[in-house]
PDB file of N, CA and C in Angstrom:
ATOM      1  N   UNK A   1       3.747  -9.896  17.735  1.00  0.00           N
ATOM      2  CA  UNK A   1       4.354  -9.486  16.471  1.00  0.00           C
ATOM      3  C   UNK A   1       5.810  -9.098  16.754  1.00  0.00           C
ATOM      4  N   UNK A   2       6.202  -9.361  15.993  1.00  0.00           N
ATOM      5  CA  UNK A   2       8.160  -9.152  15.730  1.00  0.00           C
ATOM      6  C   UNK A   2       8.071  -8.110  16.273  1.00  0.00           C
ATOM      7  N   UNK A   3       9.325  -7.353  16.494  1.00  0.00           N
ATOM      8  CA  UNK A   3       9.719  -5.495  16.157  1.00  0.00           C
ATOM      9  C   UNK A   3       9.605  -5.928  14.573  1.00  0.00           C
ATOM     10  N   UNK A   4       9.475  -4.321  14.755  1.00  0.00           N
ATOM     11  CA  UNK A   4       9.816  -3.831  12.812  1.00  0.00           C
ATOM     12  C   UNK A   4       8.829  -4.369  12.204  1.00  0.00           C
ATOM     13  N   UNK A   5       7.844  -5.176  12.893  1.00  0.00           N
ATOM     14  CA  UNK A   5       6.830  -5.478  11.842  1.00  0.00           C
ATOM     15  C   UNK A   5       5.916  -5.511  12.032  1.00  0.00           C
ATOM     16  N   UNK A   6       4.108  -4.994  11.580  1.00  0.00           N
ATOM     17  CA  UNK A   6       3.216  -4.667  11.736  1.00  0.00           C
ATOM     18  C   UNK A   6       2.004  -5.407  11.064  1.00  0.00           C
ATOM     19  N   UNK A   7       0.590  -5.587  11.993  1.00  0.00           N
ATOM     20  CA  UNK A   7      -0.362  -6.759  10.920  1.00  0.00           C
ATOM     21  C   UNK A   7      -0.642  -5.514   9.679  1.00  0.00           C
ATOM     22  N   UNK A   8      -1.012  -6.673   8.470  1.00  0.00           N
ATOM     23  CA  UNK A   8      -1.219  -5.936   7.352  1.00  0.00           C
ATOM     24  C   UNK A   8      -2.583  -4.703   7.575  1.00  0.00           C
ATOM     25  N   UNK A   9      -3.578  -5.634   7.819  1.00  0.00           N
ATOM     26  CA  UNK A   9      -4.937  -4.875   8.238  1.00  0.00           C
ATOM     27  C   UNK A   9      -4.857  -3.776   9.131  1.00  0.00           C
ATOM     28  N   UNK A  10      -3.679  -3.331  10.382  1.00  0.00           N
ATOM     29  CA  UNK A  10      -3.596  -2.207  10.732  1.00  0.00           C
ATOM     30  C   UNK A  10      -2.980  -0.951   9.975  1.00  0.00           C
ATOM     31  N   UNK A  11      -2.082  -1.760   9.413  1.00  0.00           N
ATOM     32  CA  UNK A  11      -1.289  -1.072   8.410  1.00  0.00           C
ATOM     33  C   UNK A  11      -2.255  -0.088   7.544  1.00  0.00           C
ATOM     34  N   UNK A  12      -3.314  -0.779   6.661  1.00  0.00           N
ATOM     35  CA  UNK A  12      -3.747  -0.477   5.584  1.00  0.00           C
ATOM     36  C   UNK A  12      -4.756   0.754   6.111  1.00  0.00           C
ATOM     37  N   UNK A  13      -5.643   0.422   7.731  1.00  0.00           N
ATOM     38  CA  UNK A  13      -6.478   1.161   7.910  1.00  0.00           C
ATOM     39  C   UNK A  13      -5.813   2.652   8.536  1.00  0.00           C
ATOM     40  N   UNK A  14      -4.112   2.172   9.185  1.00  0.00           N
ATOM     41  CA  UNK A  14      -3.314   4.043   9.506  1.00  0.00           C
ATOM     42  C   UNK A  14      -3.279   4.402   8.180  1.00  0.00           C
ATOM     43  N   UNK A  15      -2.588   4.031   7.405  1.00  0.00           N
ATOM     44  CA  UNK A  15      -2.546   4.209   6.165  1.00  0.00           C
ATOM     45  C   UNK A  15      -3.308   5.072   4.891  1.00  0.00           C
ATOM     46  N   UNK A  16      -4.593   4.785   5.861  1.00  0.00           N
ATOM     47  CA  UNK A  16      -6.041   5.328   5.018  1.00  0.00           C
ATOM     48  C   UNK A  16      -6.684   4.635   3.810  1.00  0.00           C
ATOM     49  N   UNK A  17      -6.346   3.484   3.276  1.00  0.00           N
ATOM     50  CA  UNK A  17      -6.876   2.544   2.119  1.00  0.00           C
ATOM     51  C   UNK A  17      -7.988   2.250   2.616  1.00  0.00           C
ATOM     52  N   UNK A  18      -8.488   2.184   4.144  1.00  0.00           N
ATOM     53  CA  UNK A  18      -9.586   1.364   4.707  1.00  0.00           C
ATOM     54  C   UNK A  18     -10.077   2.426   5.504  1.00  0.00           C
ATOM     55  N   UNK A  19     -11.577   2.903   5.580  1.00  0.00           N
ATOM     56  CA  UNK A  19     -12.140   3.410   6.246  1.00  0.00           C
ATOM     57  C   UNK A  19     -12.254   3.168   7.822  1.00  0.00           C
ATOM     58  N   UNK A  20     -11.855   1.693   7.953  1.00  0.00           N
ATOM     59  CA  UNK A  20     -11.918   1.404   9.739  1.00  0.00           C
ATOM     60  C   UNK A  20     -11.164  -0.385   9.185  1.00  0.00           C
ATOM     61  N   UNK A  21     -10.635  -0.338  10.699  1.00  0.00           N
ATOM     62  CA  UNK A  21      -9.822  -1.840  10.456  1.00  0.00           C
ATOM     63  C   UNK A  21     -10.352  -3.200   9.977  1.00  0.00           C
ATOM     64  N   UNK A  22     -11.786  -3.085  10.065  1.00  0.00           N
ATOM     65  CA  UNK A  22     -12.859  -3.976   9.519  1.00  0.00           C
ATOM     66  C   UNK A  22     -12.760  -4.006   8.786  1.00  0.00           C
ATOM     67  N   UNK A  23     -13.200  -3.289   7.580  1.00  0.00           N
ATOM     68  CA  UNK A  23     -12.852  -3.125   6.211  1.00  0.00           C
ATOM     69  C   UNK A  23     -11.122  -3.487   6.094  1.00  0.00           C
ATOM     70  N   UNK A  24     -10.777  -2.899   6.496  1.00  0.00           N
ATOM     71  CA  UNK A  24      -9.384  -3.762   5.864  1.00  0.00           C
ATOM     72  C   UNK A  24      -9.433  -5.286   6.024  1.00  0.00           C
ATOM     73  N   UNK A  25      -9.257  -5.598   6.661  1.00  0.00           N
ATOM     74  CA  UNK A  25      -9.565  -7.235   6.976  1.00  0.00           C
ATOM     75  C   UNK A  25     -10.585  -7.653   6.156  1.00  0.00           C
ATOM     76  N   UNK A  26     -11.407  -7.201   5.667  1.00  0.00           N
ATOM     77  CA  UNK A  26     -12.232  -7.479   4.196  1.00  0.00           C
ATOM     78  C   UNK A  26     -11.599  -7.186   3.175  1.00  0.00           C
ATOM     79  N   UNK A  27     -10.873  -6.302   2.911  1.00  0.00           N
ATOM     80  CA  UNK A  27     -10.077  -6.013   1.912  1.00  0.00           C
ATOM     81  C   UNK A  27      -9.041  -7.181   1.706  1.00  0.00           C
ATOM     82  N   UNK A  28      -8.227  -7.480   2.254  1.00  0.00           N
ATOM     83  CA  UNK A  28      -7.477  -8.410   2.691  1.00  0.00           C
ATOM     84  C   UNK A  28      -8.109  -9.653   2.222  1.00  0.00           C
ATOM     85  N   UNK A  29      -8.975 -10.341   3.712  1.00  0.00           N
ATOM     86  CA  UNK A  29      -9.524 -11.363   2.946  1.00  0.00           C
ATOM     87  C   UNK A  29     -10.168 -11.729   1.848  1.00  0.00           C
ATOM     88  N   UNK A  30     -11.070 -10.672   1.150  1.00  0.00           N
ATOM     89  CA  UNK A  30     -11.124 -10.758  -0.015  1.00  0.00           C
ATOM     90  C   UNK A  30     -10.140 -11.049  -0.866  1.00  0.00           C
ATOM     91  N   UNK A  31      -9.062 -10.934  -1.126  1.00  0.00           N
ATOM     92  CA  UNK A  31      -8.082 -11.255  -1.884  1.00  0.00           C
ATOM     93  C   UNK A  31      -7.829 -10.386  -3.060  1.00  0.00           C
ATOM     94  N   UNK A  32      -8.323  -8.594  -2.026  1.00  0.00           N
ATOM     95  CA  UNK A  32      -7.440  -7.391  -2.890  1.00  0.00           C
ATOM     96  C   UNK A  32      -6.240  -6.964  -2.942  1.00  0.00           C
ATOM     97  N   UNK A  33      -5.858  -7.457  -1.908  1.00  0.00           N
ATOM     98  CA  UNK A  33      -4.050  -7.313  -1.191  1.00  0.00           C
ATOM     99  C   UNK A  33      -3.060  -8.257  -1.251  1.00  0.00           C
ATOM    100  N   UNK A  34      -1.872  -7.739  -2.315  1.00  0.00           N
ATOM    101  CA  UNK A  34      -1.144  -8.195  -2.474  1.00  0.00           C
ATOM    102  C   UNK A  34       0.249  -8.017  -1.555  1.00  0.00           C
ATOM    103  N   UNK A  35       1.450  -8.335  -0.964  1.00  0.00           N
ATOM    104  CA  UNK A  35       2.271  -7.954  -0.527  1.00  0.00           C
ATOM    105  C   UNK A  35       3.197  -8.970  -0.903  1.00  0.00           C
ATOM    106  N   UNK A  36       4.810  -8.035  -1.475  1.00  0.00           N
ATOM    107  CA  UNK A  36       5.379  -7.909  -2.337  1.00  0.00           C
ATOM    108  C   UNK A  36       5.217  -9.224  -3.187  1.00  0.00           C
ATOM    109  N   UNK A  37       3.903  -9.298  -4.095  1.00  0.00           N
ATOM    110  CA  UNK A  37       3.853  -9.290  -5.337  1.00  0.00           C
ATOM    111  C   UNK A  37       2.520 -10.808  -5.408  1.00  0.00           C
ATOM    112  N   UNK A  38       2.418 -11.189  -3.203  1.00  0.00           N
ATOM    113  CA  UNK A  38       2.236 -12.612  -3.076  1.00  0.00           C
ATOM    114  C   UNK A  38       0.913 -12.259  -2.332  1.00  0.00           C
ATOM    115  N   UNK A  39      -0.229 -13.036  -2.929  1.00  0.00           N
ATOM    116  CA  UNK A  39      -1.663 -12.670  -1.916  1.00  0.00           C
ATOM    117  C   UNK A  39      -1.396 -13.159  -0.799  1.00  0.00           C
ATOM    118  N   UNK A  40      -1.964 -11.743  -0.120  1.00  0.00           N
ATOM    119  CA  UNK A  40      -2.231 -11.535   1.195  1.00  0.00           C
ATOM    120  C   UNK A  40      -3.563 -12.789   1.689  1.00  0.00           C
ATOM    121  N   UNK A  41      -3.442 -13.480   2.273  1.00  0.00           N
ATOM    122  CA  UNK A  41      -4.536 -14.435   2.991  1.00  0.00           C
ATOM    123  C   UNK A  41      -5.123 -14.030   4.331  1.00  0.00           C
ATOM    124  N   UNK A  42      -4.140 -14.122   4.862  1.00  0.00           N
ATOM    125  CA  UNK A  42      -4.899 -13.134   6.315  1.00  0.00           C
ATOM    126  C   UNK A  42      -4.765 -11.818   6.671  1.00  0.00           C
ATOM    127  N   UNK A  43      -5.928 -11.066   7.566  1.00  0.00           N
ATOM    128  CA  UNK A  43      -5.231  -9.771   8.308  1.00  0.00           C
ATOM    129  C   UNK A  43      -4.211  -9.614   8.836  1.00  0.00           C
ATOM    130  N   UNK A  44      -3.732 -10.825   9.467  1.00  0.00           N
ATOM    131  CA  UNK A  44      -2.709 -10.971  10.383  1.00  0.00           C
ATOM    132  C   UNK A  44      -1.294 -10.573   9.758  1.00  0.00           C
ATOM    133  N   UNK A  45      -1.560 -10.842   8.290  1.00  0.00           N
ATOM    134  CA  UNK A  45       0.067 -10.740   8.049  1.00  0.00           C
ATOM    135  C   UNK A  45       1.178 -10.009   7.806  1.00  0.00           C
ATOM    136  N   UNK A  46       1.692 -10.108   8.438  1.00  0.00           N
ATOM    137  CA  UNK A  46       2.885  -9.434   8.901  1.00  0.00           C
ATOM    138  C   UNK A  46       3.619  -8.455   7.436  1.00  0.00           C
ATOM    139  N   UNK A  47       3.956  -7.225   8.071  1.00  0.00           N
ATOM    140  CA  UNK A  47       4.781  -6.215   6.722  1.00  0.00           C
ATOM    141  C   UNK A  47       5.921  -5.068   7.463  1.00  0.00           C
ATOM    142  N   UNK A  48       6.875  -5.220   6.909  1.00  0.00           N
ATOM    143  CA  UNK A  48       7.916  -4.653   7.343  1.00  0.00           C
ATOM    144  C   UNK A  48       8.233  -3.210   6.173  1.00  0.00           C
ATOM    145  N   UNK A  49       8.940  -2.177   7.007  1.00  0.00           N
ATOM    146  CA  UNK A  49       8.909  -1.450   5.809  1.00  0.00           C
ATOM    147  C   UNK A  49      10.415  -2.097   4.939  1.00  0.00           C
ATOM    148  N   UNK A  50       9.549  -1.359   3.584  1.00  0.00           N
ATOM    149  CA  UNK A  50      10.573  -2.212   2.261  1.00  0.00           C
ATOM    150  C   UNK A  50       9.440  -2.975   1.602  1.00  0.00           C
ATOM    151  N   UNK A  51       8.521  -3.105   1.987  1.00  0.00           N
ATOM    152  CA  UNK A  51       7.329  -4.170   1.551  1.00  0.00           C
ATOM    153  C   UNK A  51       6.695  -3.146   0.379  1.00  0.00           C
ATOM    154  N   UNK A  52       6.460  -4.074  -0.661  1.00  0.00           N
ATOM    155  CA  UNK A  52       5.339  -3.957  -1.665  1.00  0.00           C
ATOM    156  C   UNK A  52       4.526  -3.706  -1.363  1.00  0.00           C
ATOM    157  N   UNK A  53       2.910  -3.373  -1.618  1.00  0.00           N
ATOM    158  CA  UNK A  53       1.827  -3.557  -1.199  1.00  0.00           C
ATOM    159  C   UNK A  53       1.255  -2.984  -2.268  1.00  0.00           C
ATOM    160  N   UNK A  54       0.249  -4.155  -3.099  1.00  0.00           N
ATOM    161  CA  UNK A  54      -0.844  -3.811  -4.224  1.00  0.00           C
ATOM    162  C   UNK A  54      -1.635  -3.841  -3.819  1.00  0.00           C
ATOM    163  N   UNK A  55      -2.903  -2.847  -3.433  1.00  0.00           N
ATOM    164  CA  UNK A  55      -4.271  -2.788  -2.875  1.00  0.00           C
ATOM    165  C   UNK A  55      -5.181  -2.714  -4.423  1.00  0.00           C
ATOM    166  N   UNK A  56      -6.245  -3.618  -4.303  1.00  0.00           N
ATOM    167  CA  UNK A  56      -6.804  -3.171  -5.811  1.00  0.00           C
ATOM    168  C   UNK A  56      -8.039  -2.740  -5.403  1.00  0.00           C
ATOM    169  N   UNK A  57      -8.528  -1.691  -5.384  1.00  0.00           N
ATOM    170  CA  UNK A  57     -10.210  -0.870  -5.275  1.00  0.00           C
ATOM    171  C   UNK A  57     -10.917  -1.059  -6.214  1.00  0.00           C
ATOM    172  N   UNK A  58     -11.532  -0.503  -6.075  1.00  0.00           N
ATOM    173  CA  UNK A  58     -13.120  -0.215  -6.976  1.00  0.00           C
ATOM    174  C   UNK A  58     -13.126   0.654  -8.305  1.00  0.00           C
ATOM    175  N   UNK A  59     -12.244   2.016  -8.497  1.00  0.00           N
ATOM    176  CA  UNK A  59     -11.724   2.290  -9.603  1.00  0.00           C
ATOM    177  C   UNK A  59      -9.822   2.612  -9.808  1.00  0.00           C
ATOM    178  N   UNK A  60      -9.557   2.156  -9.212  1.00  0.00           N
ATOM    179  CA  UNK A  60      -7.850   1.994  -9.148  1.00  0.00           C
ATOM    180  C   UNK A  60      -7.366   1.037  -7.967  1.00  0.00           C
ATOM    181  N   UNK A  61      -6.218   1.289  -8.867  1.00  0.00           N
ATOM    182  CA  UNK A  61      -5.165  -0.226  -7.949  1.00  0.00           C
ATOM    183  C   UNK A  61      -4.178   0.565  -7.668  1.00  0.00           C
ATOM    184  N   UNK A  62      -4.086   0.457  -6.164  1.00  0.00           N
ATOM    185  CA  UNK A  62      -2.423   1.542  -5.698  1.00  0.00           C
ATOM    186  C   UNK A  62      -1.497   0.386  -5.769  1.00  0.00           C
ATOM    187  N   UNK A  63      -0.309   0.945  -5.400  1.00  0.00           N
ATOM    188  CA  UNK A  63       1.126  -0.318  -5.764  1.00  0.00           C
ATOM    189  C   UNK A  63       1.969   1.057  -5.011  1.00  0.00           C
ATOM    190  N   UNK A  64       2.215   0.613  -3.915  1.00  0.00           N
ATOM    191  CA  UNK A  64       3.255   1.745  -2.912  1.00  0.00           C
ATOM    192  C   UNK A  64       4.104   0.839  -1.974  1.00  0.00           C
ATOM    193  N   UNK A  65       5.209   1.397  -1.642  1.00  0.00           N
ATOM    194  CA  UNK A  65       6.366   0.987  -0.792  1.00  0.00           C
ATOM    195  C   UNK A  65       5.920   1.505   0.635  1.00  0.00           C
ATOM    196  N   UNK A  66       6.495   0.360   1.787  1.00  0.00           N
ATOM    197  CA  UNK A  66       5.769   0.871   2.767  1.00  0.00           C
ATOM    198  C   UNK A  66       7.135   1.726   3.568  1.00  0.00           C
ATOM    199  N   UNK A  67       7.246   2.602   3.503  1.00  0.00           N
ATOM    200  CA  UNK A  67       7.896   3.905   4.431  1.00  0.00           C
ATOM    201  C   UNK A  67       8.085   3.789   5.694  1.00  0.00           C
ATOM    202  N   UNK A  68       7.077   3.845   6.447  1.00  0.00           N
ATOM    203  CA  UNK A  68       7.331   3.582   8.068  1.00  0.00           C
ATOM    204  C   UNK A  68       5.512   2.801   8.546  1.00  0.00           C
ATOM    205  N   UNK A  69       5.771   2.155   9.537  1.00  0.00           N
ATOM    206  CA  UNK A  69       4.737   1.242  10.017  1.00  0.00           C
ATOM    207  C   UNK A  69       3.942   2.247  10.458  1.00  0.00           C
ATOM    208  N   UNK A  70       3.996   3.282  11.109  1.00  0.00           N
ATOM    209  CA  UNK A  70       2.965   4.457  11.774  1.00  0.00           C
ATOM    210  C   UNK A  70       2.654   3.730  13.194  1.00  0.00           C
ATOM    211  N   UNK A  71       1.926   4.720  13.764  1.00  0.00           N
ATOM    212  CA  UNK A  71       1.656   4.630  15.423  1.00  0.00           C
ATOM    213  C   UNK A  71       0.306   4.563  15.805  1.00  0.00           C
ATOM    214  N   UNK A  72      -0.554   5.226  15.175  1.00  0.00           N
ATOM    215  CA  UNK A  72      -2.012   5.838  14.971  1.00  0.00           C
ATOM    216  C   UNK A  72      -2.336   6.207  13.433  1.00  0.00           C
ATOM    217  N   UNK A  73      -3.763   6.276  13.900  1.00  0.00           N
ATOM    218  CA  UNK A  73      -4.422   6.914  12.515  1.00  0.00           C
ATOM    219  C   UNK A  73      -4.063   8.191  12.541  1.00  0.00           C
ATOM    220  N   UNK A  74      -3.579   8.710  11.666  1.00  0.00           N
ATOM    221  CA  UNK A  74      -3.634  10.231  11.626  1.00  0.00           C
ATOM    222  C   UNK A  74      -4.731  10.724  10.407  1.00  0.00           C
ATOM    223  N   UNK A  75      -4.172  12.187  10.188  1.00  0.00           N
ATOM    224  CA  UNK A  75      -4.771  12.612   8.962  1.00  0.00           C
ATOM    225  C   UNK A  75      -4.114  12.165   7.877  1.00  0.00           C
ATOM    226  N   UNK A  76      -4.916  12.890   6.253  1.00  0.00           N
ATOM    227  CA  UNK A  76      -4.327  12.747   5.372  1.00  0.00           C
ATOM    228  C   UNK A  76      -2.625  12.670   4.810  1.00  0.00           C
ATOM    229  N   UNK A  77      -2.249  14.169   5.338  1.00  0.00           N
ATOM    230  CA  UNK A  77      -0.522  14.082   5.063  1.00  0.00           C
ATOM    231  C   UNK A  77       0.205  13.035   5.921  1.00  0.00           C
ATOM    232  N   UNK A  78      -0.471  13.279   6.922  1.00  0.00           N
ATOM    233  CA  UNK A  78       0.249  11.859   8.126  1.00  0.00           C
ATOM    234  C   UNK A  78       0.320  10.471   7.823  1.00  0.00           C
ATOM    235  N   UNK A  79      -0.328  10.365   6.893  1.00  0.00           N
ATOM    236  CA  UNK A  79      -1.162   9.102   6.116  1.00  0.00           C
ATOM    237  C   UNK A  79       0.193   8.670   5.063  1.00  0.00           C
ATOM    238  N   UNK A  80       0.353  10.006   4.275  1.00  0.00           N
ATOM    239  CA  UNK A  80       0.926   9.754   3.073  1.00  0.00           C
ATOM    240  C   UNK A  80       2.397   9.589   3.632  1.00  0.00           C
ATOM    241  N   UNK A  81       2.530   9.451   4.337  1.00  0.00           N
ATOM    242  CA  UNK A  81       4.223   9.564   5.031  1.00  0.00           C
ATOM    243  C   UNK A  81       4.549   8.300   5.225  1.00  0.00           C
ATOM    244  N   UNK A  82       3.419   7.394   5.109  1.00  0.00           N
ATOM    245  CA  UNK A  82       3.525   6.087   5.696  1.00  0.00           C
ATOM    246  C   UNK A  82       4.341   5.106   4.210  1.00  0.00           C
ATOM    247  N   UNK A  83       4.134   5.771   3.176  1.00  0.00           N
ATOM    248  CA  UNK A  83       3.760   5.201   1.880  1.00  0.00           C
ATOM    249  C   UNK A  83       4.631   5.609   0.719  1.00  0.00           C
ATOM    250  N   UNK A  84       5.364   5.393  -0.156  1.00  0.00           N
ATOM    251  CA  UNK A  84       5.738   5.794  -1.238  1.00  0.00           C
ATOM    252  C   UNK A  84       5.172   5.355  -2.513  1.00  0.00           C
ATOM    253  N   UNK A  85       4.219   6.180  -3.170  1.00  0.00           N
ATOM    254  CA  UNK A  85       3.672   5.765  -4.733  1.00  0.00           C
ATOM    255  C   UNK A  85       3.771   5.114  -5.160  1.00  0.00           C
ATOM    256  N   UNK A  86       4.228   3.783  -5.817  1.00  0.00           N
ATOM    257  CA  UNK A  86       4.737   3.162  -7.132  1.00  0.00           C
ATOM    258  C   UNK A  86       4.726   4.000  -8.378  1.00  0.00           C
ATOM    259  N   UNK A  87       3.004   3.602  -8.339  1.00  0.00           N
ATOM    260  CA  UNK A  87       2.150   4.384  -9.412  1.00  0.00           C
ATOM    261  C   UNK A  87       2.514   5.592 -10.480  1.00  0.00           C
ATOM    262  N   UNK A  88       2.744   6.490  -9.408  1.00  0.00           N
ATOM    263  CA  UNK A  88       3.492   7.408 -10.148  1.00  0.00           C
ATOM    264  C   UNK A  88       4.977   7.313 -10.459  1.00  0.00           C
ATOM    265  N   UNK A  89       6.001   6.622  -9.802  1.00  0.00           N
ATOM    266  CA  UNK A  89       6.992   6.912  -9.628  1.00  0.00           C
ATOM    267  C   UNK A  89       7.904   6.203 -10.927  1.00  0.00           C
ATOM    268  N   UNK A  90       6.702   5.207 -11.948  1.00  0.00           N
ATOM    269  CA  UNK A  90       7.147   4.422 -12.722  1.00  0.00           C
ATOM    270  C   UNK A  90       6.497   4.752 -14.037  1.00  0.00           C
ATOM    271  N   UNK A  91       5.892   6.090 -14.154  1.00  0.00           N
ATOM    272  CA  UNK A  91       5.550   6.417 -14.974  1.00  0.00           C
ATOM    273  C   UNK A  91       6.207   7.354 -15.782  1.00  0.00           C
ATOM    274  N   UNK A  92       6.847   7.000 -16.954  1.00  0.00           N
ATOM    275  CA  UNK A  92       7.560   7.760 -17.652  1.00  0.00           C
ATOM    276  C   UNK A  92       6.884   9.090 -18.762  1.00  0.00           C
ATOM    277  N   UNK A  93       7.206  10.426 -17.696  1.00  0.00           N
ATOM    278  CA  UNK A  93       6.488  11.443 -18.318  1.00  0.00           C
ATOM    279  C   UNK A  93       7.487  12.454 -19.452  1.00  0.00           C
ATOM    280  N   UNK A  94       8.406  12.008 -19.687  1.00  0.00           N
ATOM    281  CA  UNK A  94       9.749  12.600 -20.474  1.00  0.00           C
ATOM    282  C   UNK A  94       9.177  12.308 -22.457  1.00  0.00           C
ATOM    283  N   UNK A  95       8.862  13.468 -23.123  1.00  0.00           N
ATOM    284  CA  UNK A  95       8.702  13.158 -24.449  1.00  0.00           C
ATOM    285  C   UNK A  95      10.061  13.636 -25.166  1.00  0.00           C
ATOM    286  N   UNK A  96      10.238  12.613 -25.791  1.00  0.00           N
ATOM    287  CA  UNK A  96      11.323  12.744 -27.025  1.00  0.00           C
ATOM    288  C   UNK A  96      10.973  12.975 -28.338  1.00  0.00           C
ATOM    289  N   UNK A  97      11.167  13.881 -28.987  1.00  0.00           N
ATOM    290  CA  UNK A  97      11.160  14.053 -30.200  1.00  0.00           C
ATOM    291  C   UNK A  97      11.852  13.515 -30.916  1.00  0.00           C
ATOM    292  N   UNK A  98      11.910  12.495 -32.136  1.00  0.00           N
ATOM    293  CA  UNK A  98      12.557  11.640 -32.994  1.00  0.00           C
ATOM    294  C   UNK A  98      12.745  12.092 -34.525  1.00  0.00           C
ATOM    295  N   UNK A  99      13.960  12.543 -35.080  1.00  0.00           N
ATOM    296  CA  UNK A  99      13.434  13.031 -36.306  1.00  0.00           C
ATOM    297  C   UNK A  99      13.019  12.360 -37.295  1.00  0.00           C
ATOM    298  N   UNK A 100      11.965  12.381 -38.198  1.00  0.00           N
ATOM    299  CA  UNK A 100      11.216  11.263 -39.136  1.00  0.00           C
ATOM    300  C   UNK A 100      12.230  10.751 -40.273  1.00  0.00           C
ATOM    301  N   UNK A 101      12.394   9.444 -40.175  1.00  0.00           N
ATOM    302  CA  UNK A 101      13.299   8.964 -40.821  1.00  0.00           C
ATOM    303  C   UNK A 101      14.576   8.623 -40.583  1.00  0.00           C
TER     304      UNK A 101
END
């Protein structure tokens, strides 16, 4: 693998989307993983940070920027460091009041 760039399926399982790297590579090949915007076909494939990544689960679909490739599995916060939201970050929570008429 390049520098700077990491297989998707390791990615997803430091990451924490995947309980163990197996499952990711099912995830993957199944054809839940998108990266930036283009199905993912193999485990193998390659993601740099700056990358998209749409994972679609069982009751939600994440959509996060990838932050840094990581080293190991860590814990949870270690996890989230890897990753930036979409999800939330495009959700417009600002109400305007309009006067009627």
């Amino acid at each position: 693998m390049k520098p700077g760039r990491q297989r998707l399926d390791k990615w997803l399982w430091f990451a924490r989307f995947a309980r163990t790297r197996t499952l990711a590579a099912g995830l993957v090949e199944a054809g839940y993983v998108r990266v930036n915007g283009r199905r993912a076909d193999a485990a193998a494939t390659a993601i740099a940070v700056g990358d998209v990544v749409t994972v679609a689960a069982a009751h939600t679909t994440a959509l996060v920027r990838v932050l840094d490739l990581g080293e190991r599995r860590g814990g949870a916060p270690e996890a989230q460091t890897l990753y930036a939201d979409l999800n939330t970050a495009s959700l417009d929570t600002t109400v305007v009041d309009t006067p009627p008429g």
